[in-house]
Protein backbone atom coordinates (compact mmCIF):
# COMPACT_ATOMS: atom_id res chain seq x y z
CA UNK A 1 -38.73 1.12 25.88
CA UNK A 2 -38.74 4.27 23.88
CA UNK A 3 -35.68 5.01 24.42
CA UNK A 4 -34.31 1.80 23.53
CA UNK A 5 -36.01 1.85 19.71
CA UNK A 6 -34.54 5.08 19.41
CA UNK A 7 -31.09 3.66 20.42
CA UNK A 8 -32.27 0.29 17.81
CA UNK A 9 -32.96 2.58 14.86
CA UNK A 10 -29.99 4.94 15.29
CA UNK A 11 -28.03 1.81 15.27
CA UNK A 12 -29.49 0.66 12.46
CA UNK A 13 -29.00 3.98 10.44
CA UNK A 14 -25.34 4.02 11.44
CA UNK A 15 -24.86 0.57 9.99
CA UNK A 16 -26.69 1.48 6.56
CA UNK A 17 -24.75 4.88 6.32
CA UNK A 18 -21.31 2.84 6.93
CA UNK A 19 -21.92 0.23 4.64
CA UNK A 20 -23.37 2.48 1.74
CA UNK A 21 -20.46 5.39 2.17
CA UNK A 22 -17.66 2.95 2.11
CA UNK A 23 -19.25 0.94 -0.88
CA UNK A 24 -19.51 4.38 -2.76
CA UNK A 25 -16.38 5.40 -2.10
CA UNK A 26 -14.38 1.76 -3.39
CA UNK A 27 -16.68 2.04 -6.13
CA UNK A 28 -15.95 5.55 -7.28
CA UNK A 29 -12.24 4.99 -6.91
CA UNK A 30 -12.68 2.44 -8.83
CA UNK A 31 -12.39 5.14 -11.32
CA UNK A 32 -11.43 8.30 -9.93
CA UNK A 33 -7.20 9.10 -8.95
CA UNK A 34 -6.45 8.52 -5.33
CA UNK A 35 -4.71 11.98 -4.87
CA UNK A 36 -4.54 12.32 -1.32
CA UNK A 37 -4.96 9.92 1.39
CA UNK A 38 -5.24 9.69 5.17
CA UNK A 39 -1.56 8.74 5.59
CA UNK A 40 -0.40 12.10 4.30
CA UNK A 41 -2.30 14.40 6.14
CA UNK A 42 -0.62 13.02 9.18
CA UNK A 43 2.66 13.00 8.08
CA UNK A 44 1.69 16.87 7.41
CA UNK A 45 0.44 16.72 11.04
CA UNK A 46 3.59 15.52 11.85
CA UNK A 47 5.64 17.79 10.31
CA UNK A 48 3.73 20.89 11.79
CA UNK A 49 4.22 19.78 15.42
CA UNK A 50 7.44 19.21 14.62
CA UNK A 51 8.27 22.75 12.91
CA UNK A 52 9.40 21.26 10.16
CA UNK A 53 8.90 21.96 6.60
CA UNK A 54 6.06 20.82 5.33
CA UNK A 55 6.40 17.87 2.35
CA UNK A 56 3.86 16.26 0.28
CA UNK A 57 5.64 15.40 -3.06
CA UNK A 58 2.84 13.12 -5.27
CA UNK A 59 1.76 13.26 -8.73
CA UNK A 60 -1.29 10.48 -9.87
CA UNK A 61 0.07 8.64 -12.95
CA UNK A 62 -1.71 5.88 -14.85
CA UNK A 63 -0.52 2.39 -14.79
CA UNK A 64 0.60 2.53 -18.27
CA UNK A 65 2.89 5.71 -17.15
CA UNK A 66 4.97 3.39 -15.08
CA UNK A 67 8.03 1.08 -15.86
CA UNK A 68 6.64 -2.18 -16.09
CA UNK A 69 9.16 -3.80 -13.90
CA UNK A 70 8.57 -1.74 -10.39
CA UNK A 71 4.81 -4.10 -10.22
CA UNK A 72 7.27 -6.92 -10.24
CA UNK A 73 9.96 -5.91 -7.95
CA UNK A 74 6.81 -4.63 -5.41
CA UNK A 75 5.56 -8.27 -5.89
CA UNK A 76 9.03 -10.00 -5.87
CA UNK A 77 9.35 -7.84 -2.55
CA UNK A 78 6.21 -8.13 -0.62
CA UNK A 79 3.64 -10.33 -2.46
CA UNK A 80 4.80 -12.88 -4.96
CA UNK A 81 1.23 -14.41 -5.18
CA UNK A 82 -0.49 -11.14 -5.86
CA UNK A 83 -2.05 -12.09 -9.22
CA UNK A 84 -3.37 -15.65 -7.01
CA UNK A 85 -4.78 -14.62 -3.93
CA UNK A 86 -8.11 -12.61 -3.51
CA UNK A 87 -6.70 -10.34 -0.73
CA UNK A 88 -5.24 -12.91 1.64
CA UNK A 89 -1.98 -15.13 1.28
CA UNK A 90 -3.03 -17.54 3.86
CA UNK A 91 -0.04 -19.48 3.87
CA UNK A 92 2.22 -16.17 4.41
CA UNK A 93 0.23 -15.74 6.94
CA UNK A 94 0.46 -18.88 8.98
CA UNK A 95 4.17 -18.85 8.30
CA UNK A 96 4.55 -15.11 9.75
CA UNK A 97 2.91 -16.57 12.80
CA UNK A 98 4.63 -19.68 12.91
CA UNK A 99 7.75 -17.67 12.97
CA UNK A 100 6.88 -14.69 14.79
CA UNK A 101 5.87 -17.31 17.87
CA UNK A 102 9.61 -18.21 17.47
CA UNK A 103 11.15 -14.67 17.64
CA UNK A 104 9.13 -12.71 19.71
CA UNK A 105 11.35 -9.75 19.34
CA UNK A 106 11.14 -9.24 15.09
CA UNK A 107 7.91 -9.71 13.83
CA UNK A 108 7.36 -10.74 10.08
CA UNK A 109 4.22 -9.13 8.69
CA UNK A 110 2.26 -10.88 5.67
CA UNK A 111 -0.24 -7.70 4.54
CA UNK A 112 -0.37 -8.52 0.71
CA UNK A 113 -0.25 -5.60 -1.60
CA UNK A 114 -4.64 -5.62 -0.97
CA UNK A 115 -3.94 -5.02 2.22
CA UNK A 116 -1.55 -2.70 1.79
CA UNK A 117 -3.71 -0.76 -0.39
CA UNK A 118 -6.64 -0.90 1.41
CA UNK A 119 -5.16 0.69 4.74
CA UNK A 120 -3.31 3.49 2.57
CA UNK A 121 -6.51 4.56 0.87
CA UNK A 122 -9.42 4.17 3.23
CA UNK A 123 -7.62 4.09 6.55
CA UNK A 124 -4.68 5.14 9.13
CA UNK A 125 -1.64 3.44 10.58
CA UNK A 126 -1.35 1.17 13.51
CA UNK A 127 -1.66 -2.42 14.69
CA UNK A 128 -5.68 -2.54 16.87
CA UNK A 129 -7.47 -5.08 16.19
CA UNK A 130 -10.17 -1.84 14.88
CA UNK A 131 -8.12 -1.28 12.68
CA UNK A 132 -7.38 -4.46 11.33
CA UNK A 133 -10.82 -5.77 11.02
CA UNK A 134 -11.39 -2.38 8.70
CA UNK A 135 -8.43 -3.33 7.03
CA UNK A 136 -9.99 -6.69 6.00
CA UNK A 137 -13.18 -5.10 5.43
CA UNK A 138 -11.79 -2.55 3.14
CA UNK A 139 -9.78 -5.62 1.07
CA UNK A 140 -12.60 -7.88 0.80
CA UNK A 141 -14.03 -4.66 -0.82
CA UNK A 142 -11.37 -3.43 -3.30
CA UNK A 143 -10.60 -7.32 -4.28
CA UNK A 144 -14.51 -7.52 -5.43
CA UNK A 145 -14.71 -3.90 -7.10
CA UNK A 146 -11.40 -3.52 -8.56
CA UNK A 147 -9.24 -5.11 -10.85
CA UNK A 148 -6.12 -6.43 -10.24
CA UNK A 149 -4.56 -3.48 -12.27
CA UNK A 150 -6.70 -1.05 -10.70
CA UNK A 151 -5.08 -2.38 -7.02
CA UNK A 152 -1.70 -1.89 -8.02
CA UNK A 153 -2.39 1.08 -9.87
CA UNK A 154 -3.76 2.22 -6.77
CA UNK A 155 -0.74 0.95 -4.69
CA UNK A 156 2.22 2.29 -6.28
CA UNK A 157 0.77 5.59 -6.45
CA UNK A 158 -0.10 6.43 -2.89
CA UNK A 159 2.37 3.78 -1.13
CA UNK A 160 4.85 5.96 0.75
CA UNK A 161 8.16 5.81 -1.04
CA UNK A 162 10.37 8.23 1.41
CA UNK A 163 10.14 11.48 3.65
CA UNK A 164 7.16 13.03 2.00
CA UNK A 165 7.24 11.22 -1.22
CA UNK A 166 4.29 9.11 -1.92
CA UNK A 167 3.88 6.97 -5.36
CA UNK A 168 5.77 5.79 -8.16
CA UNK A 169 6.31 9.02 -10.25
CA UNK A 170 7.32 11.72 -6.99
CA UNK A 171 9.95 8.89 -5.96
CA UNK A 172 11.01 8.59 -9.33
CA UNK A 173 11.59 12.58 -9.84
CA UNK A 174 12.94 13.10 -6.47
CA UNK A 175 15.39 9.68 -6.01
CA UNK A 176 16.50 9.27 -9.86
CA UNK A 177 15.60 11.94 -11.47
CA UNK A 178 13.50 10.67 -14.16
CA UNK A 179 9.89 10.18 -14.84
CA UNK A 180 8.23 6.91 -13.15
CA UNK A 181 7.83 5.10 -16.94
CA UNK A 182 11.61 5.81 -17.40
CA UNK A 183 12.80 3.86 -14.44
CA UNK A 184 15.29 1.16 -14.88
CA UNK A 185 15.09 -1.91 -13.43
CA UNK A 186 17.54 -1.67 -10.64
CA UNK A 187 15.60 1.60 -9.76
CA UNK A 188 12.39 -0.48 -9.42
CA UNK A 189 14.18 -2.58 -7.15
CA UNK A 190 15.73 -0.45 -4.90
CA UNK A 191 12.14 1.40 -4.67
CA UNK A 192 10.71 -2.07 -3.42
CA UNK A 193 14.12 -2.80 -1.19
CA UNK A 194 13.09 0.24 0.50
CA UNK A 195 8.93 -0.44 1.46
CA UNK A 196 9.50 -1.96 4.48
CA UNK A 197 10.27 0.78 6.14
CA UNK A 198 10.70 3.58 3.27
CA UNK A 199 11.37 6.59 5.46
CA UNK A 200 14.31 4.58 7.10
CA UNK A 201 15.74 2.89 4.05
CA UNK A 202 16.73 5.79 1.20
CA UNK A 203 16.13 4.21 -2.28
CA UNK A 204 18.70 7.18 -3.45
CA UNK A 205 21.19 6.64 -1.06
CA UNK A 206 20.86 2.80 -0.14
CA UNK A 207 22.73 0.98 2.86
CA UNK A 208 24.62 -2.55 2.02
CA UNK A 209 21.53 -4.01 3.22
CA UNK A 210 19.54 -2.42 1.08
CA UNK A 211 21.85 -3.70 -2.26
CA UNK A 212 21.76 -6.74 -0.88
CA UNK A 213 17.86 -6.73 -0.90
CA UNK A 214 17.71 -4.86 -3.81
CA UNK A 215 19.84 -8.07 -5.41
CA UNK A 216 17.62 -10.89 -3.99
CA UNK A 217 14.24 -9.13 -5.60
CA UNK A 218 15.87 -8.57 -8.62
CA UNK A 219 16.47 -12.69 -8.83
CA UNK A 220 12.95 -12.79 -7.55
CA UNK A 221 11.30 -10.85 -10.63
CA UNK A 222 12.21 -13.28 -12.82
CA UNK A 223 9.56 -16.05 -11.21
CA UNK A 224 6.71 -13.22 -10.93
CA UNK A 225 4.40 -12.28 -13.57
CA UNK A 226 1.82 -9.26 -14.03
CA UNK A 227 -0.57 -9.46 -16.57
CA UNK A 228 -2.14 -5.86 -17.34
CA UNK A 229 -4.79 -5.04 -19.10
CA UNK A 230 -5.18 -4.06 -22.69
């Protein structure tokens, strides 16, 4: 019996320790840069069992330091309803599924851009269903504590954007050229053509699949709309 309130209030601290670190930690990058996250110390992981050379190309810029049109080709690309939803796109969801149960060999994800942002900050790859329930911890958390700025602030600067290239500004330098503010709009698209699978599809060098893409979300930008703040 001892033993087992021992066992009852370890528990218990566990639980209060997990639910006050992870609130502290959305709520103080709320404010503070996301400079590193848990995705690129394994791709560094990666790289060193590997014997390769090590690459971690990143620079934090604010939202206002980025060419208004990449939040729109991001959204055109992988969540037109961004600005709607609070986290979830249920119906992309339940038509994912609905197709996926049809083609059992491709499956369609539908992670909105809160998703997306929650597993690149707070946690690490994969498909468990531990990891998922985080994941939808971890957005319920970031859609109540952050703006809708702050989220894609947060996104397109620690999204992975190519071999060791992480956010808007180190894809921008090390693709074009250029700072991220100073990208055009084709850039922007061709950056979102390539986040499905960005260490596959090169933004600088792009496949005919990826200009075709990169021509679809450029129609698509036109019928999305992000409002920032002033």
């Amino acid at each position: 019996m001892v033993i087992l309130n021992r066992i009852k209030k370890i528990a218990k601290w566990v639980v209060v320790a997990f639910f006050g670190s992870t609130i502290l930690s959305v709520v103080a990058l709320r404010f503070i840069p996301v400079y590193f996250t848990p995705l690129m110390f394994i791709r560094l992981g990666e790289q060193i069992t590997k014997g390769e050379e090590l690459k971690m190309r990143h620079r934090w810029v604010p939202l206002g330091d980025i060419a208004p049109e990449l939040p729109l080709a991001v959204m055109a690309s992988e969540d037109a309803r961004f600005m709607q939803h609070h986290g979830f796109d249920f119906d992309a969801i339940e038509k994912a599924a609905k197709r996926n149960r049809q083609n059992k060999k491709r499956k369609l994800g539908a992670s909105t851009i809160s998703q997306q942002t929650a597993k690149n900050v707070f946690l690490w790859p994969g498909r468990t269903w531990v990891r998922k329930g985080f994941e939808v911890y971890f957005t319920a958390l970031i859609e109540m504590m952050w703006s809708k700025e702050r989220i894609m602030e947060v996104y397109l600067n620690s999204i992975e954007m190519g071999d060791g290239i992480y956010g808007a500004d180190a894809v921008a330098e090390w693709h074009f050229h250029c700072r991220a503010k100073d990208l055009s709009k084709g850039e922007c698209a061709l950056i979102a053509a390539s986040l499905p699978n960005p260490r596959k599809f090169d933004s600088a060098h792009p496949s005919p699949y990826m200009m075709k893409r990169k021509a679809r979300i450029m129609r698509e930008m036109k019928f999305v709309k992000f409002a920032k703040e002033d």
